[in-house]
PDB file of N, CA and C in Angstrom:
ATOM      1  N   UNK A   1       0.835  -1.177   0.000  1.00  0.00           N
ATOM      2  CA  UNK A   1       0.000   0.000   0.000  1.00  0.00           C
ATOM      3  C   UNK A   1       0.878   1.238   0.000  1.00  0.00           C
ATOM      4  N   UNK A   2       0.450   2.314  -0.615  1.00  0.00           N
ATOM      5  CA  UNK A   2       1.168   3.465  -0.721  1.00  0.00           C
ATOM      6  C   UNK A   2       0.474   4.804  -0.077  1.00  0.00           C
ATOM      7  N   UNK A   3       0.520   5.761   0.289  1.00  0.00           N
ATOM      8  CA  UNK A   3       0.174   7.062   0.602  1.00  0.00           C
ATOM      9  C   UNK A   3      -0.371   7.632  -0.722  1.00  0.00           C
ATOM     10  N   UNK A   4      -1.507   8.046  -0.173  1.00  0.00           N
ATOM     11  CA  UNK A   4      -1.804   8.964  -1.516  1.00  0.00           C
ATOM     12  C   UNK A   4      -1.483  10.717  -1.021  1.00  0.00           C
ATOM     13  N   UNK A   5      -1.023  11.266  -2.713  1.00  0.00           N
ATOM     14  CA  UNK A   5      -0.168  12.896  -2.502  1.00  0.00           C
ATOM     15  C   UNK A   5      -1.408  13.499  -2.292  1.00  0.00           C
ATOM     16  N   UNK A   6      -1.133  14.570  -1.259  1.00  0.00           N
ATOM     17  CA  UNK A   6      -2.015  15.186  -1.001  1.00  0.00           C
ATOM     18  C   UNK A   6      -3.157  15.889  -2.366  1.00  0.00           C
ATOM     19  N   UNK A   7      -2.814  16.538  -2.762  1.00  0.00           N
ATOM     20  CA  UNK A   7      -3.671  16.680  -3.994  1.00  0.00           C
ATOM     21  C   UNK A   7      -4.874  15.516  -4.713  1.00  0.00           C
ATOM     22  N   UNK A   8      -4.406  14.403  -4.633  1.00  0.00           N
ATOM     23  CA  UNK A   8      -5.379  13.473  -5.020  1.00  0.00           C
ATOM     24  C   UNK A   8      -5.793  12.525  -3.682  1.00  0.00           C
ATOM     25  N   UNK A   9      -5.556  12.775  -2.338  1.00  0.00           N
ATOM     26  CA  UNK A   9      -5.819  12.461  -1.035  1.00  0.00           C
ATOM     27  C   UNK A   9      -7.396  13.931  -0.859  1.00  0.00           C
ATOM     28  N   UNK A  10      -6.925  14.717  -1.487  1.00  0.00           N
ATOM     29  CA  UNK A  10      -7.991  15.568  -1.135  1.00  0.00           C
ATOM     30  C   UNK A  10      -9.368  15.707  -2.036  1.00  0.00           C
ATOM     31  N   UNK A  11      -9.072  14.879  -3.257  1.00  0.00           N
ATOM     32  CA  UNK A  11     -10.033  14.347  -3.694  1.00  0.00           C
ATOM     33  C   UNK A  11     -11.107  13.622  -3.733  1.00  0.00           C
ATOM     34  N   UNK A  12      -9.987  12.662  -3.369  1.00  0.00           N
ATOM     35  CA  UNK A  12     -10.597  11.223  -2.670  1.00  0.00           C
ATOM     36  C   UNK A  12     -11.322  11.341  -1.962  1.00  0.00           C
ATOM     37  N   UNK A  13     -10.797  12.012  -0.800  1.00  0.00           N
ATOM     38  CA  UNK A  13     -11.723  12.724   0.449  1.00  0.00           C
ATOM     39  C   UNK A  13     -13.194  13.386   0.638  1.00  0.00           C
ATOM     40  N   UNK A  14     -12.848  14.331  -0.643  1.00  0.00           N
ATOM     41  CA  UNK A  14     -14.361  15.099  -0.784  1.00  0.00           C
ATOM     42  C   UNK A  14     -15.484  13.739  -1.561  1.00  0.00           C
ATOM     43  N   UNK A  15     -14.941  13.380  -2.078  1.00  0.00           N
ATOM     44  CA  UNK A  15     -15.324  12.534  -2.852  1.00  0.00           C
ATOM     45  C   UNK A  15     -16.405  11.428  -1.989  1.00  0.00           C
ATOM     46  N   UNK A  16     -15.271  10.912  -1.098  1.00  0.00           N
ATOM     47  CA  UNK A  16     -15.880   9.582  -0.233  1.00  0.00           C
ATOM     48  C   UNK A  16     -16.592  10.263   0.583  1.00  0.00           C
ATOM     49  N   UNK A  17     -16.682  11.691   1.076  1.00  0.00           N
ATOM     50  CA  UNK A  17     -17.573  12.340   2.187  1.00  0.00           C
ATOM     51  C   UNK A  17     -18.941  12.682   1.450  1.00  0.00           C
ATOM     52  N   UNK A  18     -18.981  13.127   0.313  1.00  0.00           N
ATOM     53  CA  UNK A  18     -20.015  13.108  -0.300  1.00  0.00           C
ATOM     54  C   UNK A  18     -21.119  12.300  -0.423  1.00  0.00           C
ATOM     55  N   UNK A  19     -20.036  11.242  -0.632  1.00  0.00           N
ATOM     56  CA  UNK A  19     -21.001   9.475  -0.710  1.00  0.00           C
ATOM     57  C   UNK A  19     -21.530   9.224   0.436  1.00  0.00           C
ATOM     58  N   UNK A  20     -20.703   9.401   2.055  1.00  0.00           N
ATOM     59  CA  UNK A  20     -21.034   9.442   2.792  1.00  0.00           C
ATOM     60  C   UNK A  20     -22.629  10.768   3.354  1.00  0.00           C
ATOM     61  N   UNK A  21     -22.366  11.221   3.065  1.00  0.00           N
ATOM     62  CA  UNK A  21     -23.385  12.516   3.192  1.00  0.00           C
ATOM     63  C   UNK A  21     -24.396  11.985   2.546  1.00  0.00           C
ATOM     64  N   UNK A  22     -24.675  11.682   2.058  1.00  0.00           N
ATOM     65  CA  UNK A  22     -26.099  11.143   1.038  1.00  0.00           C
ATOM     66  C   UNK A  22     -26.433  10.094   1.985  1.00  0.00           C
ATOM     67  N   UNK A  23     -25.933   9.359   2.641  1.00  0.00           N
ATOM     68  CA  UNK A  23     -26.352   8.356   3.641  1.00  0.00           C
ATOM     69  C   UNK A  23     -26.193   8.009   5.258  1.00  0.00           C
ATOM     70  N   UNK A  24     -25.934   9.232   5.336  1.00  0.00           N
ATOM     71  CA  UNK A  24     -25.356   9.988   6.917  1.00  0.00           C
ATOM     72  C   UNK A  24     -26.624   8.879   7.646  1.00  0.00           C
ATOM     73  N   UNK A  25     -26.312   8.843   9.565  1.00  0.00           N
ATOM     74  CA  UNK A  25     -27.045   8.247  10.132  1.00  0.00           C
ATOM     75  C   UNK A  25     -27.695   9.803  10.267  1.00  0.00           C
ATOM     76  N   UNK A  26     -29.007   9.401  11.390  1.00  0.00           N
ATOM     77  CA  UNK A  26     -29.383  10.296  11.924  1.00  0.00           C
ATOM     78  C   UNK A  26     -29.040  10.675  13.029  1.00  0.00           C
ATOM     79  N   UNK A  27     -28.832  10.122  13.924  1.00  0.00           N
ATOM     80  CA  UNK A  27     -28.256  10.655  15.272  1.00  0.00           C
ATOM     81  C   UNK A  27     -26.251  11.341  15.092  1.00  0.00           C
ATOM     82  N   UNK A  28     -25.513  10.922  14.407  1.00  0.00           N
ATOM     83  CA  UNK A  28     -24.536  11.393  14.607  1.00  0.00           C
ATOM     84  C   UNK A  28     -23.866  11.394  12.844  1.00  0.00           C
ATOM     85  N   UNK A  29     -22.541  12.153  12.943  1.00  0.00           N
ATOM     86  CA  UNK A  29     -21.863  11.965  11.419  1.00  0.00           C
ATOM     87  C   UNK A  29     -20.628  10.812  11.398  1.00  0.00           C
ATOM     88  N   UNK A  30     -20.565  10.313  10.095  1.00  0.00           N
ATOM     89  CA  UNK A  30     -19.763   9.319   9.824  1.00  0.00           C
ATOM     90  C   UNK A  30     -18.920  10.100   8.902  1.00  0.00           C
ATOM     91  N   UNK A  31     -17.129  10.455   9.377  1.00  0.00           N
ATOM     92  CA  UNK A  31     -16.269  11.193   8.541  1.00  0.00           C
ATOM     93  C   UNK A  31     -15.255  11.285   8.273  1.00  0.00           C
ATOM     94  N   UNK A  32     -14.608  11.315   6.828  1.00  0.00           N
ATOM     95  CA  UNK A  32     -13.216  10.958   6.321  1.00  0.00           C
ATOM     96  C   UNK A  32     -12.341  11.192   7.274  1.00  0.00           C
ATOM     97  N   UNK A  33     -11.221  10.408   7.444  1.00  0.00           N
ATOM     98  CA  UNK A  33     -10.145  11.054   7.970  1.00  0.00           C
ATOM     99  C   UNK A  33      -9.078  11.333   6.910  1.00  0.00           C
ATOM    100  N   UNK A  34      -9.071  12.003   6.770  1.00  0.00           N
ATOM    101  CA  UNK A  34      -8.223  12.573   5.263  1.00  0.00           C
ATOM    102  C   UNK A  34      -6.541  12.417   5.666  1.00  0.00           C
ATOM    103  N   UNK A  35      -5.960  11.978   6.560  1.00  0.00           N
ATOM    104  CA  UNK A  35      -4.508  11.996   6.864  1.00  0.00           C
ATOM    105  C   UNK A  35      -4.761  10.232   6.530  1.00  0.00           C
ATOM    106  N   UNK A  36      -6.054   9.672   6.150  1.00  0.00           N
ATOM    107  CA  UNK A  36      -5.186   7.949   6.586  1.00  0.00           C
ATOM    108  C   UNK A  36      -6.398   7.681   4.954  1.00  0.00           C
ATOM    109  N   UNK A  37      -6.000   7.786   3.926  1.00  0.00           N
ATOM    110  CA  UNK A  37      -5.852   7.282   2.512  1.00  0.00           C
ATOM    111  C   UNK A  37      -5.162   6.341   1.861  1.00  0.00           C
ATOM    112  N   UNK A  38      -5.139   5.449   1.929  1.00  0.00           N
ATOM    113  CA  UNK A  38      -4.125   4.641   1.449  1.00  0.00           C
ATOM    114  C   UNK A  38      -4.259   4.159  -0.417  1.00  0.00           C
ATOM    115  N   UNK A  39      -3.483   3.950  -1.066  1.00  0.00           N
ATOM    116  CA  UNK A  39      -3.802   3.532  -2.268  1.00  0.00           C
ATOM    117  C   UNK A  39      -3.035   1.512  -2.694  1.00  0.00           C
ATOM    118  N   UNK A  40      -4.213   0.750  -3.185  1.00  0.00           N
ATOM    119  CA  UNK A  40      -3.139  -0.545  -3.371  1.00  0.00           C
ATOM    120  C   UNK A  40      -3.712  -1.018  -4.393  1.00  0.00           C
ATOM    121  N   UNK A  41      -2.877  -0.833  -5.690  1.00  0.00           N
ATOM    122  CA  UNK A  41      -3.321  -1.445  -6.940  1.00  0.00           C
ATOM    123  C   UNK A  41      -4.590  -0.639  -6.709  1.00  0.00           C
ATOM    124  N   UNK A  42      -5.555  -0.933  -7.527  1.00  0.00           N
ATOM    125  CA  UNK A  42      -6.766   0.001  -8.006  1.00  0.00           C
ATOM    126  C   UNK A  42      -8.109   0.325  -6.835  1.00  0.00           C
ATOM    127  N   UNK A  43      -7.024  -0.075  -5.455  1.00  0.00           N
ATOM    128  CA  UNK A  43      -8.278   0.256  -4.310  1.00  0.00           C
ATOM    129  C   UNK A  43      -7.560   1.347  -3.618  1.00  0.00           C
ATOM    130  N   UNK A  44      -8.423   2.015  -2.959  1.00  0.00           N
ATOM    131  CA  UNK A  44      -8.684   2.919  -2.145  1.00  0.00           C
ATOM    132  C   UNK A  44      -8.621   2.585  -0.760  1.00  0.00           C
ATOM    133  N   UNK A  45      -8.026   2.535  -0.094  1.00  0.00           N
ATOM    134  CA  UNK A  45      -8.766   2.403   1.201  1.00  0.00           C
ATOM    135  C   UNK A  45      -8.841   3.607   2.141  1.00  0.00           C
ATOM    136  N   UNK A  46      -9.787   3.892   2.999  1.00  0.00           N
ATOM    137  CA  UNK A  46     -10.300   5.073   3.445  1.00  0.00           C
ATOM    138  C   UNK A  46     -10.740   4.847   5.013  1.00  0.00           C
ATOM    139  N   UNK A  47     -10.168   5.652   5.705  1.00  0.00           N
ATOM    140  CA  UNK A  47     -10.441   5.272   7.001  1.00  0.00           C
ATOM    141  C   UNK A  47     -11.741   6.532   7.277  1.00  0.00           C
ATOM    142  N   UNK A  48     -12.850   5.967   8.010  1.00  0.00           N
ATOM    143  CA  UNK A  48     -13.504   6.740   8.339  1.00  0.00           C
ATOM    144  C   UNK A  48     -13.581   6.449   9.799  1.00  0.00           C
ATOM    145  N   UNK A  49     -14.660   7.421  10.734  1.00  0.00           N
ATOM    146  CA  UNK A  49     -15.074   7.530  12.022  1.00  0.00           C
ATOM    147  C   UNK A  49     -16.130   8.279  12.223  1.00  0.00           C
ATOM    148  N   UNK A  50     -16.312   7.925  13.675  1.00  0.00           N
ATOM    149  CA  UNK A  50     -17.759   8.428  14.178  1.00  0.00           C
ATOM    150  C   UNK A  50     -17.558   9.104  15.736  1.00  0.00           C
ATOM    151  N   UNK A  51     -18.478   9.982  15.679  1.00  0.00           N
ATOM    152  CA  UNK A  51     -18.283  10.598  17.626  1.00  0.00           C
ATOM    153  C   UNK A  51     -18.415   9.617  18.300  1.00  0.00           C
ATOM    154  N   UNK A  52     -17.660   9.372  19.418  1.00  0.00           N
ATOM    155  CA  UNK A  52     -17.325   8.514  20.120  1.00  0.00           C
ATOM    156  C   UNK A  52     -17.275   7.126  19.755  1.00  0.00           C
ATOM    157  N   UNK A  53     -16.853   7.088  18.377  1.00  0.00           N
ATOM    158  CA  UNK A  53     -17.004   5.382  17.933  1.00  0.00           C
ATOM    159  C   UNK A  53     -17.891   4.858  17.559  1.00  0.00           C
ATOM    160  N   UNK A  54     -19.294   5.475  17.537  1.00  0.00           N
ATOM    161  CA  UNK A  54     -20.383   4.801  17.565  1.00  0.00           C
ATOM    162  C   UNK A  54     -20.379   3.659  16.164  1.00  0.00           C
ATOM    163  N   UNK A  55     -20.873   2.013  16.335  1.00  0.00           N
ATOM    164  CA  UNK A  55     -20.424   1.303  15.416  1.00  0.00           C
ATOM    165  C   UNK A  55     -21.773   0.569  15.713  1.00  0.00           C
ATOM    166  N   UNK A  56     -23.203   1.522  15.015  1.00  0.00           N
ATOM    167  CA  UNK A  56     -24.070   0.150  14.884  1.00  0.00           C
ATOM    168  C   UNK A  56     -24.641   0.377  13.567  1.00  0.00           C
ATOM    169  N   UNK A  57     -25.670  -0.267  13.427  1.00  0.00           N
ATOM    170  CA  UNK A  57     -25.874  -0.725  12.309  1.00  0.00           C
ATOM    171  C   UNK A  57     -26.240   0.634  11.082  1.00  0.00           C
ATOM    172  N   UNK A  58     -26.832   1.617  11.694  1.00  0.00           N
ATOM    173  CA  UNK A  58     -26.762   2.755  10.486  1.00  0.00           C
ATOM    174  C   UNK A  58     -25.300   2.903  10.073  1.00  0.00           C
ATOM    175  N   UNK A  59     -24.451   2.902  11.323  1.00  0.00           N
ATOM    176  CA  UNK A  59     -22.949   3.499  10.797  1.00  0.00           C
ATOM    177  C   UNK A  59     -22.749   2.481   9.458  1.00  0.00           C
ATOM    178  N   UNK A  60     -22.781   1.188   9.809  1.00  0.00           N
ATOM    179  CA  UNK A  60     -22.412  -0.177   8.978  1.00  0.00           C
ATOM    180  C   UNK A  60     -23.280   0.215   7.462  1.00  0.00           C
ATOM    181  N   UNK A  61     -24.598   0.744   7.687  1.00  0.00           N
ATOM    182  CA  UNK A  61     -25.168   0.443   6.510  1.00  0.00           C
ATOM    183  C   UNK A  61     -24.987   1.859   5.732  1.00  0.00           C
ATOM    184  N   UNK A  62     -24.737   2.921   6.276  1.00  0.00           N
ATOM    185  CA  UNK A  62     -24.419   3.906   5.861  1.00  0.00           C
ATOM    186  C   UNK A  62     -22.425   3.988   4.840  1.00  0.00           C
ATOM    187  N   UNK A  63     -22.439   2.746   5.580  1.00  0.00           N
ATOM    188  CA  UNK A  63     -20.857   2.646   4.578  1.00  0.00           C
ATOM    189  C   UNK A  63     -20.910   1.975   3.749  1.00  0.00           C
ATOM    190  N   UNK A  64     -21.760   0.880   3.531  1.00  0.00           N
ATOM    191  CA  UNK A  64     -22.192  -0.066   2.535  1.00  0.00           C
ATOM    192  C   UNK A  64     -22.414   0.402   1.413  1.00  0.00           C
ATOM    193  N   UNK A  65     -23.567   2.024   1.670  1.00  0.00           N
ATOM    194  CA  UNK A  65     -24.499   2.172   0.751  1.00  0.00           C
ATOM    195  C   UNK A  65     -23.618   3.228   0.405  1.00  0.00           C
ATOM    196  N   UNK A  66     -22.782   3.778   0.843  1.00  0.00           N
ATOM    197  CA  UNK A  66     -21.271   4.926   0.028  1.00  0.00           C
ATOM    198  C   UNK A  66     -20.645   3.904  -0.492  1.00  0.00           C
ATOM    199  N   UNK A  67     -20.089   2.857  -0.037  1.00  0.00           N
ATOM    200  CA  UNK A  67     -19.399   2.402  -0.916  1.00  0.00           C
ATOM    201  C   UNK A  67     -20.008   1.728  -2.254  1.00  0.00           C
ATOM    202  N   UNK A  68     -20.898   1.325  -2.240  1.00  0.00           N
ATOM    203  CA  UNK A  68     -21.155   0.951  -3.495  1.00  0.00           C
ATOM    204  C   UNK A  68     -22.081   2.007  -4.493  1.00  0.00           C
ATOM    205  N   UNK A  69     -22.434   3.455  -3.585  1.00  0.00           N
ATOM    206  CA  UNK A  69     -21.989   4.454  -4.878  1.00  0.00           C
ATOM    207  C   UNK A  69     -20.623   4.908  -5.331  1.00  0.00           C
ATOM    208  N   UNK A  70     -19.826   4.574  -4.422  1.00  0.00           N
ATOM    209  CA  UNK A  70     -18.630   5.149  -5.016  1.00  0.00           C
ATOM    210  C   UNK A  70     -18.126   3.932  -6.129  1.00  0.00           C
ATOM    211  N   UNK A  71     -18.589   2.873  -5.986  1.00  0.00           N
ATOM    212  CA  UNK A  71     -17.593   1.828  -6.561  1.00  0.00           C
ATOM    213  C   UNK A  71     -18.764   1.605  -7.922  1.00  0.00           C
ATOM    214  N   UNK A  72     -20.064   2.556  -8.213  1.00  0.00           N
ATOM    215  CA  UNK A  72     -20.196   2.458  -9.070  1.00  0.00           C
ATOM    216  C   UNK A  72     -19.693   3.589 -10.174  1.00  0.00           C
ATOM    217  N   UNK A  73     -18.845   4.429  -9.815  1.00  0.00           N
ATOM    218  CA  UNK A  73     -18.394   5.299 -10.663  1.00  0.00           C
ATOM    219  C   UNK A  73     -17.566   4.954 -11.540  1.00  0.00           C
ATOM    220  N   UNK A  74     -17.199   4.327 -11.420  1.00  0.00           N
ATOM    221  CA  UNK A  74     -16.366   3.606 -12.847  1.00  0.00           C
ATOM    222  C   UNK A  74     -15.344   4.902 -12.772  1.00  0.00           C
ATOM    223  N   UNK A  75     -14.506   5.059 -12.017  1.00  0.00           N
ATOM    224  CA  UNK A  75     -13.436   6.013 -12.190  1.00  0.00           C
ATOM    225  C   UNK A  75     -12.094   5.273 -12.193  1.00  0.00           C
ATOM    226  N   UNK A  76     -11.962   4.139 -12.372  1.00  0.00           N
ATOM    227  CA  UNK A  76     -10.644   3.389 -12.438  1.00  0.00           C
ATOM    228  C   UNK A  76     -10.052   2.975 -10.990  1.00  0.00           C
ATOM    229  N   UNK A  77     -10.567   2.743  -9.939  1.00  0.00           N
ATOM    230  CA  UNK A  77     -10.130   2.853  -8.464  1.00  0.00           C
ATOM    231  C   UNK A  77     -11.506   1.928  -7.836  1.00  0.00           C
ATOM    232  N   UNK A  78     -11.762   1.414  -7.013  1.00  0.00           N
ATOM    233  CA  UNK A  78     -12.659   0.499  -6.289  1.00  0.00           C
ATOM    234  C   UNK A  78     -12.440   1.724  -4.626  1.00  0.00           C
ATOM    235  N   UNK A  79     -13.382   1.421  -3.728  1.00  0.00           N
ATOM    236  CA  UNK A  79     -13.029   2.087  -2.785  1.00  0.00           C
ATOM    237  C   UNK A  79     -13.522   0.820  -1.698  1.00  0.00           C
ATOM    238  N   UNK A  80     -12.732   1.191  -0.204  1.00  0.00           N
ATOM    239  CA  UNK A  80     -12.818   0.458   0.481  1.00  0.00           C
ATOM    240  C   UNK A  80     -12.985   1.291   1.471  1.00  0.00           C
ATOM    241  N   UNK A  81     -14.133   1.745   2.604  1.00  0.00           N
ATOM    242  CA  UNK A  81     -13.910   2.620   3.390  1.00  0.00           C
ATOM    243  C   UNK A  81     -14.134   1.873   4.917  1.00  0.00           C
ATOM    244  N   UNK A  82     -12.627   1.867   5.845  1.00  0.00           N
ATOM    245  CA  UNK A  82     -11.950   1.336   7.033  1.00  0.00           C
ATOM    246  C   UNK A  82     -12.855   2.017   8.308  1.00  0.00           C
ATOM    247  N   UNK A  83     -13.328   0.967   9.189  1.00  0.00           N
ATOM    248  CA  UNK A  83     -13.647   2.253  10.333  1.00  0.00           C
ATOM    249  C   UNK A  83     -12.611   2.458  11.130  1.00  0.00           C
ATOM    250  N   UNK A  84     -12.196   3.230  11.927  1.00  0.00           N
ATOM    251  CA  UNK A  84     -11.188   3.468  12.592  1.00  0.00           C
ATOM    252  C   UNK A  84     -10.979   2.827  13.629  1.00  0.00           C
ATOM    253  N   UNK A  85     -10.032   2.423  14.519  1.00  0.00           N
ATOM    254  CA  UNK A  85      -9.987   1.768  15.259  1.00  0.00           C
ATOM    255  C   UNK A  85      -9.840   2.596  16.513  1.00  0.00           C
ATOM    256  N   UNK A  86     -10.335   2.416  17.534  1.00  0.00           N
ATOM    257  CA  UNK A  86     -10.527   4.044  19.075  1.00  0.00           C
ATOM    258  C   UNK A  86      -9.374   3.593  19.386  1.00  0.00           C
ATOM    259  N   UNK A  87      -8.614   4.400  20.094  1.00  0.00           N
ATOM    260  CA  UNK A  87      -7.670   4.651  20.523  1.00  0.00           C
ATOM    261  C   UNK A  87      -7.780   4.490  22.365  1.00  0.00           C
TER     262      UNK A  87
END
């Protein structure tokens, strides 16, 4: 896996938040972390998060349903979006 350059890290970003935004939960937001992009062969991977972690099933289905608008764009890249792991 490689780092993606900022310039096309900030793409990516608006990009996958968008997808995300169209399928936001209701009680809280689910959101890029734009420092952790990774690129491997034609995937994406994308770490996202939530206030205080929250990990139920809107968060889950709310990433499902971004990712497979994003992965229908046919832009040459597949996306994979990571939840974060709490610290």
């Amino acid at each position: 896996m490689t780092i993606v350059d900022p310039p096309i890290r900030e793409q990516v970003a608006q990009r996958v938040q968008e997808a995300l935004n169209r399928h936001q939960p209701r009680k809280y937001q689910v959101a890029v972390d734009t420092d952790a992009i990774l690129e491997d062969d034609e995937w994406y991977h994308v770490v996202v998060k939530s206030p205080g972690d929250v990990r139920d099933r809107d968060f889950y289905d709310a990433l499902a349903s971004a990712e497979a608008d994003l992965n229908d764009l046919n832009d040459g890249h597949q996306y994979l979006l990571v939840p974060a792991v709490a610290e």
